[in-house]
C-alpha atoms as a PDB file:
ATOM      1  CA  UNK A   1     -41.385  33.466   1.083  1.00  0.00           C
ATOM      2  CA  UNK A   2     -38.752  33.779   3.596  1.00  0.00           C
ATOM      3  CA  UNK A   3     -38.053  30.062   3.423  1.00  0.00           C
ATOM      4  CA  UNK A   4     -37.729  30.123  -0.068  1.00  0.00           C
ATOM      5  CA  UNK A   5     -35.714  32.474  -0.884  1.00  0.00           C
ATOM      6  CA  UNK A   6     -33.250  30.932   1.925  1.00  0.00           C
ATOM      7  CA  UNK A   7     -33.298  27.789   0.072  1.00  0.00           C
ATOM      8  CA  UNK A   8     -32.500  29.314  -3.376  1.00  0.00           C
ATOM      9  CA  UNK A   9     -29.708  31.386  -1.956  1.00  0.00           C
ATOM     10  CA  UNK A  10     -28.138  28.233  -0.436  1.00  0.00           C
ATOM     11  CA  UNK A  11     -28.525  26.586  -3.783  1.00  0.00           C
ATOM     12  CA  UNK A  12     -27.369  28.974  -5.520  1.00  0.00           C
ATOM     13  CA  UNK A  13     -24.459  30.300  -3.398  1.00  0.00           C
ATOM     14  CA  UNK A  14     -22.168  27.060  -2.242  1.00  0.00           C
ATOM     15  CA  UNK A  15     -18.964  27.593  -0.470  1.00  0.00           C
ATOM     16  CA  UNK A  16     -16.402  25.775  -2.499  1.00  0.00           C
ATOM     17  CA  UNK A  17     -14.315  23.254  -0.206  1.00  0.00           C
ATOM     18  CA  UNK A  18     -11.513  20.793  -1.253  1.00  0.00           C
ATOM     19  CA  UNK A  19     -12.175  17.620   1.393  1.00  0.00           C
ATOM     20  CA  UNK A  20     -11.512  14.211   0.968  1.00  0.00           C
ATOM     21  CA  UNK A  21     -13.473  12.178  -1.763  1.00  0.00           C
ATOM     22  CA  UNK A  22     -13.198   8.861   0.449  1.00  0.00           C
ATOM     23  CA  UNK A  23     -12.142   7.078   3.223  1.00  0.00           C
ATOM     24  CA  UNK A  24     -10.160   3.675   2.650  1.00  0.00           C
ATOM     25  CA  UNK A  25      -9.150   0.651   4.670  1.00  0.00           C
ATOM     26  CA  UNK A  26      -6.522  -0.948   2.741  1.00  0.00           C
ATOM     27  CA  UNK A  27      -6.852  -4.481   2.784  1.00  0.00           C
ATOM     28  CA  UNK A  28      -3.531  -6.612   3.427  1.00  0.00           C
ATOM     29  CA  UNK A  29      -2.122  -8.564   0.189  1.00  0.00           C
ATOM     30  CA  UNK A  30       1.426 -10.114  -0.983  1.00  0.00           C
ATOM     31  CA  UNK A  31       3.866  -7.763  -2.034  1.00  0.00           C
ATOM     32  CA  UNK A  32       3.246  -6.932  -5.669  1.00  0.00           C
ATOM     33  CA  UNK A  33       6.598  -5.617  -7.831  1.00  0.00           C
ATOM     34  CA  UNK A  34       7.144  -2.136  -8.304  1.00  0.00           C
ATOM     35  CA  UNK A  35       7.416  -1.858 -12.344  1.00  0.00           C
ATOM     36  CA  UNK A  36       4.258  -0.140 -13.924  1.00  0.00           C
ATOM     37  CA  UNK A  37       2.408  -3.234 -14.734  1.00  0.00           C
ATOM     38  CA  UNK A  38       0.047  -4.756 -13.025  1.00  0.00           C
ATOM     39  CA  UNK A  39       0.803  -8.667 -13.458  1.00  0.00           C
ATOM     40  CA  UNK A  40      -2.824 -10.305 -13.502  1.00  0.00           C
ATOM     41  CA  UNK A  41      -1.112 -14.241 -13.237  1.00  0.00           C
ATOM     42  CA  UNK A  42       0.559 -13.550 -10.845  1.00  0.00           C
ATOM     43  CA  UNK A  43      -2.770 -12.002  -8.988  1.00  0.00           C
ATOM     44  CA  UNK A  44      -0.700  -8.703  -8.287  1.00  0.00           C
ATOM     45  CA  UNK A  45      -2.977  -6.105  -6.642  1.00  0.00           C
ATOM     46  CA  UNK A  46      -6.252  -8.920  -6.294  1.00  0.00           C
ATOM     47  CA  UNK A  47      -6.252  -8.265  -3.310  1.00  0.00           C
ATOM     48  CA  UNK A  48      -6.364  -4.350  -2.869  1.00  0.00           C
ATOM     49  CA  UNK A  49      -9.170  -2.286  -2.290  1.00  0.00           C
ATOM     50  CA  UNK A  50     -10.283  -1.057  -5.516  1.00  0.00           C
ATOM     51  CA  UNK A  51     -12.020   2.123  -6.632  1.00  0.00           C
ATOM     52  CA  UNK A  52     -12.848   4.017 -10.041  1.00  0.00           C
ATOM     53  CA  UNK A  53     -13.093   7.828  -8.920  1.00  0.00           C
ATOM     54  CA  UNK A  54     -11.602  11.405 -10.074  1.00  0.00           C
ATOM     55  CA  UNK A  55      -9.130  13.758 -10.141  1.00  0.00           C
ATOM     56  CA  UNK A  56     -10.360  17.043 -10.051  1.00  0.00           C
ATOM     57  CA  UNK A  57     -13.005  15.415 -13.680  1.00  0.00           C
ATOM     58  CA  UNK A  58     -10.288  13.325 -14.914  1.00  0.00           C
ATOM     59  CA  UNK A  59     -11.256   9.730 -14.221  1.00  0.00           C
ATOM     60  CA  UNK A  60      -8.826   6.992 -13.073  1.00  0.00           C
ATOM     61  CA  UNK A  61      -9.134   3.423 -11.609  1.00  0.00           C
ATOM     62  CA  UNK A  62      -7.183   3.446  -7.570  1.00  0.00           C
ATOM     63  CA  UNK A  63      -6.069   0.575  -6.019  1.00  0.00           C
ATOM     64  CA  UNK A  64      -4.701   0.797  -2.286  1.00  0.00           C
ATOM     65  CA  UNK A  65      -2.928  -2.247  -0.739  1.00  0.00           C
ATOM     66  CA  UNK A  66      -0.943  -2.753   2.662  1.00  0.00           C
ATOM     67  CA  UNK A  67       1.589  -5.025   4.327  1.00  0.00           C
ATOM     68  CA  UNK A  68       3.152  -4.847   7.629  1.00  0.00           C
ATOM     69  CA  UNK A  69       5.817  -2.819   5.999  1.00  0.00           C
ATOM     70  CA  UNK A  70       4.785  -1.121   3.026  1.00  0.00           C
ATOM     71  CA  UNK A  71       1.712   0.888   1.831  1.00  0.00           C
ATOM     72  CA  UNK A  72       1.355   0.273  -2.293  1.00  0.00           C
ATOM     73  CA  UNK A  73      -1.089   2.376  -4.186  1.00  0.00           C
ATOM     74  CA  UNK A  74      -1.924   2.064  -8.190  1.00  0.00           C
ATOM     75  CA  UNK A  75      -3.389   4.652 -10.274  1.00  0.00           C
ATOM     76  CA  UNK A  76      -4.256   3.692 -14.037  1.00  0.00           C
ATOM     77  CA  UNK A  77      -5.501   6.503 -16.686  1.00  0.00           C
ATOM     78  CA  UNK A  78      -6.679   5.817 -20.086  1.00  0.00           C
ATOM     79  CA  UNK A  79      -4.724   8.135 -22.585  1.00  0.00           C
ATOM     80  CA  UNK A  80      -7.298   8.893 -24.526  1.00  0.00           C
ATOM     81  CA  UNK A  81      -9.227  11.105 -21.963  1.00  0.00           C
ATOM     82  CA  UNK A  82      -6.474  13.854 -21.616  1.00  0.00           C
ATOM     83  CA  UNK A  83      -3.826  15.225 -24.506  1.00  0.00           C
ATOM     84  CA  UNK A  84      -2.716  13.198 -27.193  1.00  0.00           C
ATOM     85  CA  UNK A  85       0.382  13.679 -28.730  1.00  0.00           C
ATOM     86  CA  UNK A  86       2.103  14.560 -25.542  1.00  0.00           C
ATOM     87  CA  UNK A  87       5.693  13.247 -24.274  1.00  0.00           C
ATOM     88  CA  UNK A  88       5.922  13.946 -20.672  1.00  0.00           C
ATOM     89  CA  UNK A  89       3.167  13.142 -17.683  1.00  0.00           C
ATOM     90  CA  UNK A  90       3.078  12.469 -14.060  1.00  0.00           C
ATOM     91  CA  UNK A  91       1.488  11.251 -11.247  1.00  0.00           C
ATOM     92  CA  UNK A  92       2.635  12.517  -7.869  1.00  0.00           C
ATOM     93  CA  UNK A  93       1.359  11.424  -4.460  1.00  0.00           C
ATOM     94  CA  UNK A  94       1.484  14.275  -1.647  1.00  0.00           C
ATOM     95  CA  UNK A  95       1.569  12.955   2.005  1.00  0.00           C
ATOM     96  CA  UNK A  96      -0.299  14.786   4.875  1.00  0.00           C
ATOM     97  CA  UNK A  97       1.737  14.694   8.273  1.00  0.00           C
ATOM     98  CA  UNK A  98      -1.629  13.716   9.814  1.00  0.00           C
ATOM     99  CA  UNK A  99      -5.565  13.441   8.542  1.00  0.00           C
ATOM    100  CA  UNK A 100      -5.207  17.254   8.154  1.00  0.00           C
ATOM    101  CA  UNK A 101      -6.162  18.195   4.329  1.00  0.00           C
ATOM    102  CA  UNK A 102      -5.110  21.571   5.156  1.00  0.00           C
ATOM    103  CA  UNK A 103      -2.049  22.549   2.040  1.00  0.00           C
ATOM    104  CA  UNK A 104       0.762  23.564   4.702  1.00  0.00           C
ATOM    105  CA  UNK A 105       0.086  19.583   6.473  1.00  0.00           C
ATOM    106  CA  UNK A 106       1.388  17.871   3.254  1.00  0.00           C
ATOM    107  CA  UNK A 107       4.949  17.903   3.287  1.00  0.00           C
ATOM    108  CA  UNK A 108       5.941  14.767   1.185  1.00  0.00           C
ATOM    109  CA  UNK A 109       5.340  14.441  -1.889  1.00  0.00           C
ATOM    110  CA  UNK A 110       6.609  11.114  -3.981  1.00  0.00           C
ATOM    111  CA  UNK A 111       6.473  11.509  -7.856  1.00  0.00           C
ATOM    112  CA  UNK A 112       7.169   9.293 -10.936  1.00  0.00           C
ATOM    113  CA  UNK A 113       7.538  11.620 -13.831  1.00  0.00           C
ATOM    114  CA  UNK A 114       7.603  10.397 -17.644  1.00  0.00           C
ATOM    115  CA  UNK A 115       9.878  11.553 -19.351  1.00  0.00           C
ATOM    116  CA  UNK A 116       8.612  10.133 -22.414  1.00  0.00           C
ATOM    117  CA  UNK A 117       6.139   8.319 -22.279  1.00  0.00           C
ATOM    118  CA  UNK A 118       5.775   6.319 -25.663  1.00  0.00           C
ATOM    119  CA  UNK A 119       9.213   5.297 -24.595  1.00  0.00           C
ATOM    120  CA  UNK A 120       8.189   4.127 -20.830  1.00  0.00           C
ATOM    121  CA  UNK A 121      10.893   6.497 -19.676  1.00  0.00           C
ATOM    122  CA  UNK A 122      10.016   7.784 -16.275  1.00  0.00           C
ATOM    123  CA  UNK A 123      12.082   8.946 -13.117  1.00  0.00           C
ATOM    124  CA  UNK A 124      10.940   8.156  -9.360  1.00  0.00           C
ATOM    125  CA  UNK A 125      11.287  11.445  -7.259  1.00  0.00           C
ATOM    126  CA  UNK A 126      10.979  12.117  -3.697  1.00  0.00           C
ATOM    127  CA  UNK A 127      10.464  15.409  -2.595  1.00  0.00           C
ATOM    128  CA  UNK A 128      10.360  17.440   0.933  1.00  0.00           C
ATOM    129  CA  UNK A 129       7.764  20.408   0.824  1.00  0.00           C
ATOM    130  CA  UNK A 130       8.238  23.808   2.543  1.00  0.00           C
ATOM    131  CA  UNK A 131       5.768  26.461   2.084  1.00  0.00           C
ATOM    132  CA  UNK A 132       5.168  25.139  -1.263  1.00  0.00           C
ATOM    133  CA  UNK A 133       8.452  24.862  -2.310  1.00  0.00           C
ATOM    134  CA  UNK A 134       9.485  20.880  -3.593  1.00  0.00           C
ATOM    135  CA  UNK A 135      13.097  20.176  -2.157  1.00  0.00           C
ATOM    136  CA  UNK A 136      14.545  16.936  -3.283  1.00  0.00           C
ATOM    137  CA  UNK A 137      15.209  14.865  -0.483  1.00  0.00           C
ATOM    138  CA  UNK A 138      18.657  13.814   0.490  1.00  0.00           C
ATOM    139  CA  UNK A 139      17.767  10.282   0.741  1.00  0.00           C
ATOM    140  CA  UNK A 140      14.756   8.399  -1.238  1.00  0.00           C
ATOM    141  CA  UNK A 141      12.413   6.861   0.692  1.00  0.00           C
ATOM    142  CA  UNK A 142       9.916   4.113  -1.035  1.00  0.00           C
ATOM    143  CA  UNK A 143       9.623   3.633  -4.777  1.00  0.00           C
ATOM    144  CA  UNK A 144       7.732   3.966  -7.655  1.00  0.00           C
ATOM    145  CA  UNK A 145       7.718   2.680 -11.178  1.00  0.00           C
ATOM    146  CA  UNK A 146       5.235   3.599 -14.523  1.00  0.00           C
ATOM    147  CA  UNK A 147       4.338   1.899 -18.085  1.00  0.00           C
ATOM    148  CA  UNK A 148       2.239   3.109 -20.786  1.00  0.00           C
ATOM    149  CA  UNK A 149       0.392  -0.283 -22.302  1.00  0.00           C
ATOM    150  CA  UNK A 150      -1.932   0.646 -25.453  1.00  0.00           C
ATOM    151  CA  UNK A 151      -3.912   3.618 -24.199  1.00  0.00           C
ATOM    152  CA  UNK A 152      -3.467   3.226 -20.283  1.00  0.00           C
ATOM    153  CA  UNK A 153      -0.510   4.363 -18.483  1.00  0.00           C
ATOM    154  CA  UNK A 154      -0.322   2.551 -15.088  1.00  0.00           C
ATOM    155  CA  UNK A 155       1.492   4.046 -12.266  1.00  0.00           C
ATOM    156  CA  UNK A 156       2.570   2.154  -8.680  1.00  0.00           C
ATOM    157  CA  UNK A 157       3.953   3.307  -5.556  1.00  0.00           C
ATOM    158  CA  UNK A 158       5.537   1.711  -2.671  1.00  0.00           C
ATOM    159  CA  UNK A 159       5.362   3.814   0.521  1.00  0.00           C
ATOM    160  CA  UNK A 160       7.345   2.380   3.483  1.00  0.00           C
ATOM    161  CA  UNK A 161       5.233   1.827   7.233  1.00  0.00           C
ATOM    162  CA  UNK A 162       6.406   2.546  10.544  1.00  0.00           C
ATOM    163  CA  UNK A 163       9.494   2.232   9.474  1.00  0.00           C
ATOM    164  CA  UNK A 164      11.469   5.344   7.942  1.00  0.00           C
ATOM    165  CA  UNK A 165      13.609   4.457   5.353  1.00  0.00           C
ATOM    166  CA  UNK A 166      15.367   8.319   5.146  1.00  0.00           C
ATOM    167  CA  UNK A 167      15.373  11.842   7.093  1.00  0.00           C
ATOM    168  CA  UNK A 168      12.434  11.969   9.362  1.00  0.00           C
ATOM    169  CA  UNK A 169      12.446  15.742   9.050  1.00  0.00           C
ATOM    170  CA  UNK A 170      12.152  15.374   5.125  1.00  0.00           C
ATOM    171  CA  UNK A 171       9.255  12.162   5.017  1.00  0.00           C
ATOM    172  CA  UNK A 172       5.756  11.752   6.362  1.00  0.00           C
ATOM    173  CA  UNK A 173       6.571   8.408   9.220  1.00  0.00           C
ATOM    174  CA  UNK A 174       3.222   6.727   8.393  1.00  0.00           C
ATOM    175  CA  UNK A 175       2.312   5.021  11.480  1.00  0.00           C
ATOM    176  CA  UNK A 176      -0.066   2.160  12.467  1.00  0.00           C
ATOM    177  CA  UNK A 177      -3.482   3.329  13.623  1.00  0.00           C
ATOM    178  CA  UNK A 178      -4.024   6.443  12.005  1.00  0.00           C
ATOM    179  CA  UNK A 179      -5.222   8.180   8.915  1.00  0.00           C
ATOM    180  CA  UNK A 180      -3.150  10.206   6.465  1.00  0.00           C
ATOM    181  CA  UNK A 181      -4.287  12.668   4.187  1.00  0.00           C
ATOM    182  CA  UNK A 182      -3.418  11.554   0.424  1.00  0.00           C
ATOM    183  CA  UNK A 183      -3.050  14.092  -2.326  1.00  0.00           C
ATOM    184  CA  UNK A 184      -3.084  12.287  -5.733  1.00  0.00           C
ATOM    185  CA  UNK A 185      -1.693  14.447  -8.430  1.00  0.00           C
ATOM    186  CA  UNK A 186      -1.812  14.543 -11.540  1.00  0.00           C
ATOM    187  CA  UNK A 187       0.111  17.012 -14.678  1.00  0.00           C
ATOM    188  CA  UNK A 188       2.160  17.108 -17.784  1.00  0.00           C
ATOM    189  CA  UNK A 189       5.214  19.588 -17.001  1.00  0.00           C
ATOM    190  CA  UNK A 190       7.456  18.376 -14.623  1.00  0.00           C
ATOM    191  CA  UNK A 191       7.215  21.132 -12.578  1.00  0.00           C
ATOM    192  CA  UNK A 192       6.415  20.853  -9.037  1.00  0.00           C
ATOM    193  CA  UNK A 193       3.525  22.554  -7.801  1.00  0.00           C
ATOM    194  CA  UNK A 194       3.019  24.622 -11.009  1.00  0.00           C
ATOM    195  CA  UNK A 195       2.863  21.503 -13.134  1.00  0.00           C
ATOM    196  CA  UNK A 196      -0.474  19.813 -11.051  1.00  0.00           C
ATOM    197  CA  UNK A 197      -3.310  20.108 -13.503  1.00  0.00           C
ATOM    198  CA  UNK A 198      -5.560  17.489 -11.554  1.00  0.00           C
ATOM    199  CA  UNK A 199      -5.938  16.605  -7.960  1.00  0.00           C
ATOM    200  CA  UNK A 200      -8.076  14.327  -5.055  1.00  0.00           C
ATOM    201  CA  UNK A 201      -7.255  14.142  -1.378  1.00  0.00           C
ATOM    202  CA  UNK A 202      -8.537  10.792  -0.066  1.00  0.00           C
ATOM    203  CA  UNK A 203      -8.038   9.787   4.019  1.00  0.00           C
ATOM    204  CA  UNK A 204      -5.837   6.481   3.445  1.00  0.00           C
ATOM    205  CA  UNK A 205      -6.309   4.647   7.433  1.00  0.00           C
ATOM    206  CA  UNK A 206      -2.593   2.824   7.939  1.00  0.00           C
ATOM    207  CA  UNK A 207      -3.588  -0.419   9.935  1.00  0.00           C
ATOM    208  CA  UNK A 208      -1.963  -3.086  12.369  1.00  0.00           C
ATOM    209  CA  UNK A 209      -0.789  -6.040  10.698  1.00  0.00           C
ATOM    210  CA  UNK A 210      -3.283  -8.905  11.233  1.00  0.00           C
ATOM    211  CA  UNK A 211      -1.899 -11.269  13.906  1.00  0.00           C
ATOM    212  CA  UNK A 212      -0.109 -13.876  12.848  1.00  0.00           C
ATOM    213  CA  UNK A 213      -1.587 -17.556  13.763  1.00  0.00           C
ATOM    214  CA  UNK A 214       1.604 -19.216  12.509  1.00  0.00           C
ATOM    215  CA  UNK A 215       3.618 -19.132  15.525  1.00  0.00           C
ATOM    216  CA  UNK A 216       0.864 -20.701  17.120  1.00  0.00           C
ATOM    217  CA  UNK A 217       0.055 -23.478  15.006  1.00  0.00           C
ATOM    218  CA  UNK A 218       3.897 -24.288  15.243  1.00  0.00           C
ATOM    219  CA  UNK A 219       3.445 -24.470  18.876  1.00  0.00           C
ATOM    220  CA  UNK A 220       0.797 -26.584  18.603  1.00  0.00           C
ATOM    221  CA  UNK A 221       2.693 -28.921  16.477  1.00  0.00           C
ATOM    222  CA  UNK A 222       5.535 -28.722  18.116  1.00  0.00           C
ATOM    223  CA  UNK A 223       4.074 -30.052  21.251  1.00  0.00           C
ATOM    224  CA  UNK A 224       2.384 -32.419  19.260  1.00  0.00           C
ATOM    225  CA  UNK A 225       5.191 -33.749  17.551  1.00  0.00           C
ATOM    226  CA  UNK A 226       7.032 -33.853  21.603  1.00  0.00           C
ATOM    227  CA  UNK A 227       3.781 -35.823  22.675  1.00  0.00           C
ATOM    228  CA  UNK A 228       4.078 -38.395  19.519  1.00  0.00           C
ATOM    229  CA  UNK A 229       7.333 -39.124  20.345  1.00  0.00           C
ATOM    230  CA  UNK A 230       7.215 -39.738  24.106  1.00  0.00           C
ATOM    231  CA  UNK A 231       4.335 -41.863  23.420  1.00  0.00           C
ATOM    232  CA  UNK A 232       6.439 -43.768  20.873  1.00  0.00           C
ATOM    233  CA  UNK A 233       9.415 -44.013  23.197  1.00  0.00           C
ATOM    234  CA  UNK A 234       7.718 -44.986  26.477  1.00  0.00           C
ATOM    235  CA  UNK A 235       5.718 -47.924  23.594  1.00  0.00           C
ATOM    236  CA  UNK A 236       9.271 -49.032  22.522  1.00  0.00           C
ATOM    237  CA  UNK A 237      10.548 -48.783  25.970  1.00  0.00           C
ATOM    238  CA  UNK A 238       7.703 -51.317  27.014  1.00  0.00           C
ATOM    239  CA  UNK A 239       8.203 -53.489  24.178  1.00  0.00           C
ATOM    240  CA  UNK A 240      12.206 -54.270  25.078  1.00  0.00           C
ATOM    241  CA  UNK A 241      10.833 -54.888  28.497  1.00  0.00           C
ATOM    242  CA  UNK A 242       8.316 -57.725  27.069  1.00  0.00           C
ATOM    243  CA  UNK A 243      11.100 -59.306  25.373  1.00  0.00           C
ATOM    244  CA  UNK A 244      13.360 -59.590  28.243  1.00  0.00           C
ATOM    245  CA  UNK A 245      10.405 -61.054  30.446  1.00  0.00           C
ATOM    246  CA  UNK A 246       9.687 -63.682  27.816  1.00  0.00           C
ATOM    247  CA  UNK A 247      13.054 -63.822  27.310  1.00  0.00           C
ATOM    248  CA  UNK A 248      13.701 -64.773  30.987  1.00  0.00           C
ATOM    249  CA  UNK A 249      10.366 -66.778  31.411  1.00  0.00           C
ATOM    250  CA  UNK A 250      11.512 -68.980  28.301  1.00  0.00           C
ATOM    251  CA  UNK A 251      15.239 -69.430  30.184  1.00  0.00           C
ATOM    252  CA  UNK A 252      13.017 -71.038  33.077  1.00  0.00           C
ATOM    253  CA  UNK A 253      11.357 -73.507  30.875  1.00  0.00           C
ATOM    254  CA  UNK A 254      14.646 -74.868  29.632  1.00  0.00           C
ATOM    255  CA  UNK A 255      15.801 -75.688  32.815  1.00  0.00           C
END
């Protein structure tokens, strides 16, 4: 009886907890453009690593790419699963200084905010955040771009990689290596933090560039190309000295 009743009170009691929904390794693809859309002949984002998960119950389709400079992330939302007739909506992304999901550790927070949507007019925001408060930074680092296409708005972010494009005190420096803690966002008002109506945190892992093998295949072809040609010169070289021999051997016969 004992046992049971410790089993139904764990069932039945849960501690609520906010952790990450998912770990990803970003896989490394070209550089896709920053404009909303999602450009399927020119195989933008084919390469990313691709999930369909929540925010908070509101579905969405993620897409997380890298490049040795840049972090890119996607989110696409079908319309008809939230409010209709609605004029405003955002996506922000909120930026852990570390793996830490813990609220006071996410003090960047990059935003593209419609401000209306039918019209695909949005703004790209980059805020500092201090105990809550969203302070606009005094210099925008990365970029971000959204368009509404039938019933899906589409929403892309460029996040820039061990390299800090503005204060360091006012942006996460996302260095190679490590995991960050990702907060997506999601709300209608644009009102920062009040506005968030939806949100996931998912550990994003920021990793080393593969190594090139192109400066070692021009290496190799370089001292290919060196070998070829001091082949073909010591050949030539041995051909003028034929000549001369028969040259002088055919001087002889004359005489």
């Amino acid at each position: 009886m004992f046992i049971i009743n410790i089993f139904f009170i764990s069932v039945l009691f849960t501690i609520p907890c906010h952790g990450a929904l998912e770990e990803i390794d970003p896989n490394f693809g070209k550089t896709p453009t920053i404009d909303g859309q999602i450009d399927s002949f020119a195989n933008e984002w084919d390469e990313a690593y691709k999930i369909q998960t929540n925010l908070t119950d509101l579905p969405i389709n993620l897409w997380v790419m890298q490049s040795s400079s840049n972090l890119y992330i996607a989110v696409k939302i079908e319309l008809e699963s939230i409010v209709v007739n609605r004029t405003s909506e955002f996506v922000g992304i909120l930026i852990s200084n570390s793996s830490s999901e813990d609220i006071k550790d996410f003090i960047d927070a990059k935003i593209v905010q419609f401000s209306n949507i039918t019209e695909d007019e949005f703004d790209y925001f980059d805020y500092f955040i201090n105990n809550s408060v969203f302070i606009p930074d005094s210099a925008s680092n990365g970029n971000g771009a959204a368009k509404l296409e039938g019933e899906t708005s589409t929403y892309e972010f460029s996040i820039p990689i061990n390299n800090l494009q503005g204060d360091i005190d006012e942006d996460v420096y996302l260095e190679y290596g490590e995991p960050f803690a990702f907060n997506i966002t999601y709300g209608l008002t644009p009102s920062y933090p009040q506005g968030i109506m939806k949100s996931s945190i998912f550990l994003i892992n920021i990793n080393h560039p593969p190594e090139s093998e192109l400066p070692l295949l021009k290496l190799t072809i370089f001292v290919f190309t060196i070998v070829i040609f001091s082949l073909a010169v010591v050949l030539y070289g041995f051909y003028i000295y034929r000549i001369i021999k028969l040259k002088e051997i055919m001087e002889r016969y004359r005489r």
